[in-house]
Protein backbone atom coordinates (compact mmCIF):
# COMPACT_ATOMS: atom_id res chain seq x y z
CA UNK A 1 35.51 33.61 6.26
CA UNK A 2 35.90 30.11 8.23
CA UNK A 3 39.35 29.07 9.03
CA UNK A 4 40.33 25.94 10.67
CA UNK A 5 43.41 25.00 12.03
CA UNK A 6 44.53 21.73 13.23
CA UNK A 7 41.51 21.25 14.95
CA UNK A 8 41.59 17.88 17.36
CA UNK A 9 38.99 16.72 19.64
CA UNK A 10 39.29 13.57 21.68
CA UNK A 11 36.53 12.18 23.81
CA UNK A 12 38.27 9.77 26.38
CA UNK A 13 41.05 7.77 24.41
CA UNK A 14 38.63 8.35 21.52
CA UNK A 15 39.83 10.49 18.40
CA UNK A 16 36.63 11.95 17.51
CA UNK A 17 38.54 14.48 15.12
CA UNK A 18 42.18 14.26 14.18
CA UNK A 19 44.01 17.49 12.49
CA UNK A 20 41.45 19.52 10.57
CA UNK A 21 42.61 22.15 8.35
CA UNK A 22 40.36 23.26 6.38
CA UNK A 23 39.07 27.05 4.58
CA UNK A 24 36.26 28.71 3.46
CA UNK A 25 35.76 31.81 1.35
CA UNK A 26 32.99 34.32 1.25
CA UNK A 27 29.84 33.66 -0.23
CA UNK A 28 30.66 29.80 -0.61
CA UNK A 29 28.39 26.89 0.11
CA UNK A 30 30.52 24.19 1.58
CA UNK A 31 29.46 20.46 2.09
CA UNK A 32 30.59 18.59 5.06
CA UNK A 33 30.10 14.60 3.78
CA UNK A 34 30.74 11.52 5.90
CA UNK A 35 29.51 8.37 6.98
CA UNK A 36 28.33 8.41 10.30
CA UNK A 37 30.81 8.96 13.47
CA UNK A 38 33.20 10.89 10.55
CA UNK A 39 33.77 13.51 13.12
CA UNK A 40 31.16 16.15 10.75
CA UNK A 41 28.86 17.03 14.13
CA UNK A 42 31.97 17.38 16.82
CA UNK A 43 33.33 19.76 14.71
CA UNK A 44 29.98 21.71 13.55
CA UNK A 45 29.43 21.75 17.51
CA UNK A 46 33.40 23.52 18.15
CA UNK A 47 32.75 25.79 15.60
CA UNK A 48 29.24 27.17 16.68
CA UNK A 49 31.16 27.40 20.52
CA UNK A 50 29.08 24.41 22.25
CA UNK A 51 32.26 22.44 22.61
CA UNK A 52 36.15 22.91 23.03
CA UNK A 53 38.45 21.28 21.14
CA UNK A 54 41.62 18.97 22.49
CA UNK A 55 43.27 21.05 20.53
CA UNK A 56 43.38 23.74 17.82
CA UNK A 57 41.31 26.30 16.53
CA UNK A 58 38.88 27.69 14.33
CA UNK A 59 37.91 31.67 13.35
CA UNK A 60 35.30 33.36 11.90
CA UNK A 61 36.10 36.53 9.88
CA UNK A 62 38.74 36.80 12.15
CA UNK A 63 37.23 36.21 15.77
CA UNK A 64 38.59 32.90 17.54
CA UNK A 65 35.43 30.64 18.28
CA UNK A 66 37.56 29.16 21.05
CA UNK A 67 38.84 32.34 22.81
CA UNK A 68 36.61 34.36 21.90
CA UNK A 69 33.23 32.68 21.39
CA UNK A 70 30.78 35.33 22.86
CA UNK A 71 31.57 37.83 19.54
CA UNK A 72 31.59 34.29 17.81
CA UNK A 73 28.07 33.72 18.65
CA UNK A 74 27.44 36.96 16.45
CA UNK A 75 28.53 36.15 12.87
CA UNK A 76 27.56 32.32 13.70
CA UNK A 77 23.79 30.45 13.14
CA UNK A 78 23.53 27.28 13.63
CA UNK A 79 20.98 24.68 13.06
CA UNK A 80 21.40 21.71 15.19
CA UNK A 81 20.61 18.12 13.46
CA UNK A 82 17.83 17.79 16.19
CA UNK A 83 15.91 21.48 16.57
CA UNK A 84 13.99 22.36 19.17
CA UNK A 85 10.76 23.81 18.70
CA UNK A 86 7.86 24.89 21.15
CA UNK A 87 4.67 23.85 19.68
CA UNK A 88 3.02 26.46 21.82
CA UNK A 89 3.79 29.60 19.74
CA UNK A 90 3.15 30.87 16.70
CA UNK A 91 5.55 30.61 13.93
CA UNK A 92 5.74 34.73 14.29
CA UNK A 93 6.38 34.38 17.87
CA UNK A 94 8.70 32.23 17.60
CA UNK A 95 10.85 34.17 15.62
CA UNK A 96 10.45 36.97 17.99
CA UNK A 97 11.23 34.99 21.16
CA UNK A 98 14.62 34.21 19.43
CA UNK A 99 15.12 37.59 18.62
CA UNK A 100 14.62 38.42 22.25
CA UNK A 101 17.17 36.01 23.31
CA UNK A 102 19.73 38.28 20.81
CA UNK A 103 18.67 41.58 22.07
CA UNK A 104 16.72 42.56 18.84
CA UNK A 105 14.89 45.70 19.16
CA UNK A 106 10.98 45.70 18.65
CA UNK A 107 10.72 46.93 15.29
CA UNK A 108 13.63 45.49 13.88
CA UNK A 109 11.93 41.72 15.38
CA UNK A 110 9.16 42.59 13.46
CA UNK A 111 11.44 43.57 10.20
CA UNK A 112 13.41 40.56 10.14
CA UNK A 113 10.51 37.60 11.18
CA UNK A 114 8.61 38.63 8.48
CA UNK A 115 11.62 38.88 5.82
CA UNK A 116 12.66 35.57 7.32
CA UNK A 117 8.95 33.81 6.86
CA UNK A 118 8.83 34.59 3.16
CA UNK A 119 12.46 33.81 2.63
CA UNK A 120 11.40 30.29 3.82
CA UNK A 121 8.67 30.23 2.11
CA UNK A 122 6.57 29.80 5.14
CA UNK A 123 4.94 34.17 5.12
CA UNK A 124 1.00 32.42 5.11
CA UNK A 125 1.61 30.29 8.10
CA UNK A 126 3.11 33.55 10.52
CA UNK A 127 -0.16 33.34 13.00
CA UNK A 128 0.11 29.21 12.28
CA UNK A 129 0.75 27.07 15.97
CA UNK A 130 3.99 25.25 15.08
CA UNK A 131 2.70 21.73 15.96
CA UNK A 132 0.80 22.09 13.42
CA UNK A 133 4.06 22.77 10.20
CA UNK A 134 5.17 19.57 8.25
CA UNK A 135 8.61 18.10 9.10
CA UNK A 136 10.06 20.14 6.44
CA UNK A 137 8.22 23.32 7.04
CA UNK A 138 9.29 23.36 11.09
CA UNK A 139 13.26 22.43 9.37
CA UNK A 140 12.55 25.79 7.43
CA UNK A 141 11.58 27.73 10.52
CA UNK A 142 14.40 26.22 12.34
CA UNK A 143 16.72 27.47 9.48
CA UNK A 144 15.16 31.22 9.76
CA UNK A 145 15.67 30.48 13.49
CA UNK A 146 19.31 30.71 12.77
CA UNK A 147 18.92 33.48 10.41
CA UNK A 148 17.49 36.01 12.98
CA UNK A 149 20.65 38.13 13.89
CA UNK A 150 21.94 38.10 10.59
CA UNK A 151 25.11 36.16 11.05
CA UNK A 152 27.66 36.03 8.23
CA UNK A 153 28.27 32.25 8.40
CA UNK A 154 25.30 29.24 8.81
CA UNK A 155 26.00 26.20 9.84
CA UNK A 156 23.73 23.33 9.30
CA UNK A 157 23.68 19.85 10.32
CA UNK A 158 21.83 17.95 8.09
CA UNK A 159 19.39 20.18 7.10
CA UNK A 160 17.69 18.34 4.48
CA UNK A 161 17.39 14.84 6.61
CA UNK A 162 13.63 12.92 6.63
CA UNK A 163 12.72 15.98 3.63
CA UNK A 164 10.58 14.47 0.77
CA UNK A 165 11.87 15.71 -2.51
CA UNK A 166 9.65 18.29 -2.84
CA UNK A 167 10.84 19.86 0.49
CA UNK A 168 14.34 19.11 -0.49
CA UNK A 169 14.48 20.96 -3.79
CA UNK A 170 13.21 24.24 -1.59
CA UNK A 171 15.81 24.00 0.72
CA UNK A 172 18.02 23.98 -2.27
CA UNK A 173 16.72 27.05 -3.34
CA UNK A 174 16.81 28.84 -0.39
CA UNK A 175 20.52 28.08 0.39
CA UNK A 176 21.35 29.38 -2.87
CA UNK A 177 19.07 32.43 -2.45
CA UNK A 178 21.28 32.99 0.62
CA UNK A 179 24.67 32.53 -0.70
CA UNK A 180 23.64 35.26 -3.19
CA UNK A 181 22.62 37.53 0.10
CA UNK A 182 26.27 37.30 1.10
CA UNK A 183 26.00 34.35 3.38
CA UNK A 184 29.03 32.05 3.75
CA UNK A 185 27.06 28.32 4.41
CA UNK A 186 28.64 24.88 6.07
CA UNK A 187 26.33 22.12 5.40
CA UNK A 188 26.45 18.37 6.30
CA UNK A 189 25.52 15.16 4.96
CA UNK A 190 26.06 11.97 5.01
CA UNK A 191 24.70 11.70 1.55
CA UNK A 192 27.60 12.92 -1.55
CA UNK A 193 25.00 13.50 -4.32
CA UNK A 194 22.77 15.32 -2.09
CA UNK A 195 25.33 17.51 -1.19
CA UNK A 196 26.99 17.87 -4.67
CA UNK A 197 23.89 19.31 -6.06
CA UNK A 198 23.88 22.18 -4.59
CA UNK A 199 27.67 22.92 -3.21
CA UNK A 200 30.55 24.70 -4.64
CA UNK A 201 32.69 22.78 -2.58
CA UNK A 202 32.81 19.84 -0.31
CA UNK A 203 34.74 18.13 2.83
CA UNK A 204 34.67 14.29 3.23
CA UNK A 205 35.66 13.27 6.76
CA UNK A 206 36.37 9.78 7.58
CA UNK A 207 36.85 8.56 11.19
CA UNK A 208 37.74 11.77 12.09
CA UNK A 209 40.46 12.64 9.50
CA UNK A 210 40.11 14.89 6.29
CA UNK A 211 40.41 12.54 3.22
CA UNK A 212 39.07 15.33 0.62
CA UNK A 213 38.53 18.92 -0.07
CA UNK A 214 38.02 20.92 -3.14
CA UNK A 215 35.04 20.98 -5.89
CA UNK A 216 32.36 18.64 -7.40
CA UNK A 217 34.22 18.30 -10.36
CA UNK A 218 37.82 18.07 -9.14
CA UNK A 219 36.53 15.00 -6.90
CA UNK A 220 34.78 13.56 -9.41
CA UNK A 221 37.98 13.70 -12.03
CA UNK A 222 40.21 12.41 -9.29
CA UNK A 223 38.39 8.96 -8.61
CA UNK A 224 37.09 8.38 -12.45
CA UNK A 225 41.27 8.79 -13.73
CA UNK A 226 41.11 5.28 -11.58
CA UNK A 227 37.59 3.63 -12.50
CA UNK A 228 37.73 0.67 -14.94
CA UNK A 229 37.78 0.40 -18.23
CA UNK A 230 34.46 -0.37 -20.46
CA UNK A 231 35.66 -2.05 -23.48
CA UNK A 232 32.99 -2.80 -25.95
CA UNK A 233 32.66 -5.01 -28.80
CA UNK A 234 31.40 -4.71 -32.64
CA UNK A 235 27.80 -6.10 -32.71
CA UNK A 236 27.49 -9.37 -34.59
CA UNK A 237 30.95 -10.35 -32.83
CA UNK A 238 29.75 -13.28 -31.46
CA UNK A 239 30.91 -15.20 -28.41
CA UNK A 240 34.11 -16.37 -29.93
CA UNK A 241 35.42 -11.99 -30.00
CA UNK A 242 35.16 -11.98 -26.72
CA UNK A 243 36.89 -15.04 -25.29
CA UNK A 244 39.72 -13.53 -27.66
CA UNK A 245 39.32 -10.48 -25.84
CA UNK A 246 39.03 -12.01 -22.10
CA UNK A 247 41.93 -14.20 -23.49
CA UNK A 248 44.47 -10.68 -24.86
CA UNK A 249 43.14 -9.04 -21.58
CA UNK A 250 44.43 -11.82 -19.07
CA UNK A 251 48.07 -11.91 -20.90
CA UNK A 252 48.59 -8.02 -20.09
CA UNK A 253 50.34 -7.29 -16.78
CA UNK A 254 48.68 -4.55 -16.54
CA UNK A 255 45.30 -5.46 -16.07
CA UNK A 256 44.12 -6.53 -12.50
CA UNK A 257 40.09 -7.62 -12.79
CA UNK A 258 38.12 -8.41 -16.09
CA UNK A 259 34.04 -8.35 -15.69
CA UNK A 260 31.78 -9.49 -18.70
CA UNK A 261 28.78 -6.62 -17.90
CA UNK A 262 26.86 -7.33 -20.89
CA UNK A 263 27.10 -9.70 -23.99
CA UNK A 264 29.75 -7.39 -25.83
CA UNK A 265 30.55 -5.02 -22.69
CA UNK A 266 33.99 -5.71 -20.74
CA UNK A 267 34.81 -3.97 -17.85
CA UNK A 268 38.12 -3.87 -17.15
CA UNK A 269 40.44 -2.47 -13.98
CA UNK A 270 44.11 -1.67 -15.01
CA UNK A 271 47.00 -0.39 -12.74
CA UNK A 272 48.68 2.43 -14.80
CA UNK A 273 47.44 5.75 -16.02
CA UNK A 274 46.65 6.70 -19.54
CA UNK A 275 49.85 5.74 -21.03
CA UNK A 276 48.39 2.06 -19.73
CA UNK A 277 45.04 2.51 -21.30
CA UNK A 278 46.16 3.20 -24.79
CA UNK A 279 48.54 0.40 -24.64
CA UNK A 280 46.01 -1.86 -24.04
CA UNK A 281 43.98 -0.31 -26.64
CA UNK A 282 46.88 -0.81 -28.98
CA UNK A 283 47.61 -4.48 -27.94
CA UNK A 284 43.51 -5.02 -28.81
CA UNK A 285 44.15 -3.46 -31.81
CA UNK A 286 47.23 -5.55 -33.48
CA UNK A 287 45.10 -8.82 -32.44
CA UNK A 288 42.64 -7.45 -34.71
CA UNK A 289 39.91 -7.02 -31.93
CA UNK A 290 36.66 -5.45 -32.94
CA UNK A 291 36.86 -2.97 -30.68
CA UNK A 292 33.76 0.00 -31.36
CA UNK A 293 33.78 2.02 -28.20
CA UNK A 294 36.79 1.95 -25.26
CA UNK A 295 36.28 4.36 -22.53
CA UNK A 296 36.55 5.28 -18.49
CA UNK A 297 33.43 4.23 -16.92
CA UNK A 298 31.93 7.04 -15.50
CA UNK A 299 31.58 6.47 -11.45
CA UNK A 300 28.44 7.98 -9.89
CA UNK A 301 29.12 10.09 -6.70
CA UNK A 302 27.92 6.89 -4.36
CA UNK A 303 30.95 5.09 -5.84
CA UNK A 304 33.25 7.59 -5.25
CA UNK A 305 32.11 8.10 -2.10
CA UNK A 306 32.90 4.55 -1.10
CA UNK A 307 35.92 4.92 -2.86
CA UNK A 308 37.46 7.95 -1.02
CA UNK A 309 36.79 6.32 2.60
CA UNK A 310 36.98 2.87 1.84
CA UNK A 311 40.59 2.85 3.02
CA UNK A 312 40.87 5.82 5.72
C-alpha cells in the first residue's frame, strides 16, 4: 500500500528527515511515534503531496506522491494536526462543501455525509452549527472530512491529541472499524502506549532517522531481553541476606548497577544475555542465597520509549 524509499528532507542545513524506508501493507494500522521535531509531521506532509522531499520518494498503491501527486490526492486523506473548520456550517454541510471540492456528485454527497456522520458517531448532530461540537466531536468530523472520497490510505497527525478518555477510546474504535472497511491507516503520536493500543505496527523516529519498525510485541521483547534483573529474597531473610547478596552481586563482572527497590527486592543491570543471567543465578545459588523469585523486569512502553531514542 505505502512505500517509502529513502525519503530525505532538509530545511536549510537542517536534516528534518534523514533516509526513510519504511512499508505498509493493506488493511494495517501503522503508528508513527516520536518525540517532538522526530521528523513524524515533515514526512506525513510529503506523503499527503503538501511538501517535496530533498530527496526520495514515497507511493501509494503504486502512484508516486512526488511525481505524480494529483492521482495521489485520490487514494490519500489526510487529517492535519491543526484542522480547519468553519463554524458557520452545519456539520452536513460541511461534509458536502468538501465533497464539492472533490467533484462528488449530488446524490452520492448525500450517500457518503450521512454514512460518514454515523461512522463517527456524530448522525444526531448533521443539522448541528459546528462551533457548537466538543473538541473531540469537531476531531471526528475532521476525520470524516478526510474520509469523503473514499481514499484507500488515511493519514492522521495526532488524531487523538487534547481527547479526554472517553473521546479517545471512540476514536479507537472507529480506526479499527475502518481498518476492517479495507482502509490502510498512518497515525502519529508522540505518545508509545497510546499508539500501541490500538496499532498492529509502529515507526519510532528520532531526530529525523528511523530507530524502529515492526510490532507491539517484537518492540517490547527487544528492549525487556536488556531491562534489569529483579532478584528477590525469601521473606524472614533479614537484612544480613541481602548485604550477602549486594556483597555476591558486586564481585561478578558481569553486573554493572545494583538498586535495593524494596526490603527483599534487588534490581539488578547485567551486560550479557541469558547465558549471563543464569550464571548469576547459579553463583547466588552455591552461596546459598535465598533466592524465591529471579526474573526480567518487565519495562512499560514509556521506558522503552526512552530507551529506543535515548541514544539516536
Amino acid at each position: 500500500m505505502l512505500q517509502i524509499e529513502h525519503l530525505t528532507k532538509y530545511y536549510g542545513k537542517f536534516p528534518a528527515l534523514q533516509d526513510l524506508n519504511l512499508e505498509i501493507g493493506d488493511r494495517q494500522l501503522h503508528g508513527f511515534v516520536g518525540p517532538n521535531g522526530a521528523g513524524k509531521t515533515t514526512t506525513m506532509r510529503i506523503l499527503a503531496t503538501l511538501m517535496a522531499p530533498t530527496s526520495g520518494t514515497a507511493s501509494v498503491d503504486g502512484v508516486n506522491v512526488v511525481k505524480n501527486a494529483h492521482e495521489a490526492r485520490k487514494l490519500i486523506g489526510y487529517m492535519p494536526d491543526f484542522f480547519g473548520t468553519y463554524d458557520n456550517m452545519k456539520c452536513s454541510e460541511y461534509l458536502d462543501f468538501y465533497g464539492r471540492c472533490y467533484r462528488i456528485g449530488a446524490k452520492e454527497r448525500a450517500r457518503m455525509t450521512a454514512q460518514l456522520l454515523e461512522l463517527v458517531q456524530l448522525e444526531d448532530k448533521a443539522e448541528e452549527y459546528v462551533d457548537s461540537l466538543s473538541r473531540g466531536m469537531k476531531q471526528r468530523l475532521c476525520l470524516a472530512r478526510s474520509l469523503i472520497h473514499d481514499p484507500k490510505l488515511l493519514i492522521l497527525d495526532e488524531p487523538a491529541s487534547g481527547m479526554d478518555p472517553r473521546a479517545r477510546a471512540d476514536m479507537k474504535g472507529i480506526l479499527r472499524t475502518l481498518r476492517e472497511m479495507g482502509k490502510s491507516v498512518l497515525i502519529s503520536s508522540h505518545i508509545l502506549p497510546e499508539l500501541s493500543e490500538m496499532c498492529d505496527s509502529l515507526t519510532i523516529l528520532d531526530h529525523g532517522h528511523l530507530v524502529f519498525s515492526g510490532s507491539v510485541e517484537n518492540l517490547s521483547d527487544m528492549m525487556n531481553g536488556n531491562a534489569p534483573l529483579d532478584i528477590r529474597l525469601a521473606e524472614g531473610s533479614g537484612e544480613t541476606a541481602v548485604e550477602q547478596a549486594v556483597t555476591c552481586l558486586k564481585e561478578l563482572p558481569c553486573v554493572t548497577e545494583i538498586l535495593q527497590e524494596e526490603p527483599l527486592l534487588l534490581r539488578v543491570r547485567v551486560d550479557g544475555g541469558e547465558d549471563v543471567c543464569s550464571a548469576v543465578l547459579r553463583e547466588m545459588m552455591v552461596r546459598g542465597l535465598p533466592v524465591c523469585d529471579f526474573h526480567r523486569a518487565p519495562m512499560n512502553l514509556e521506558k522503552v520509549f526512552m530507551e529506543v531514542t535515548q541514544d539516536a
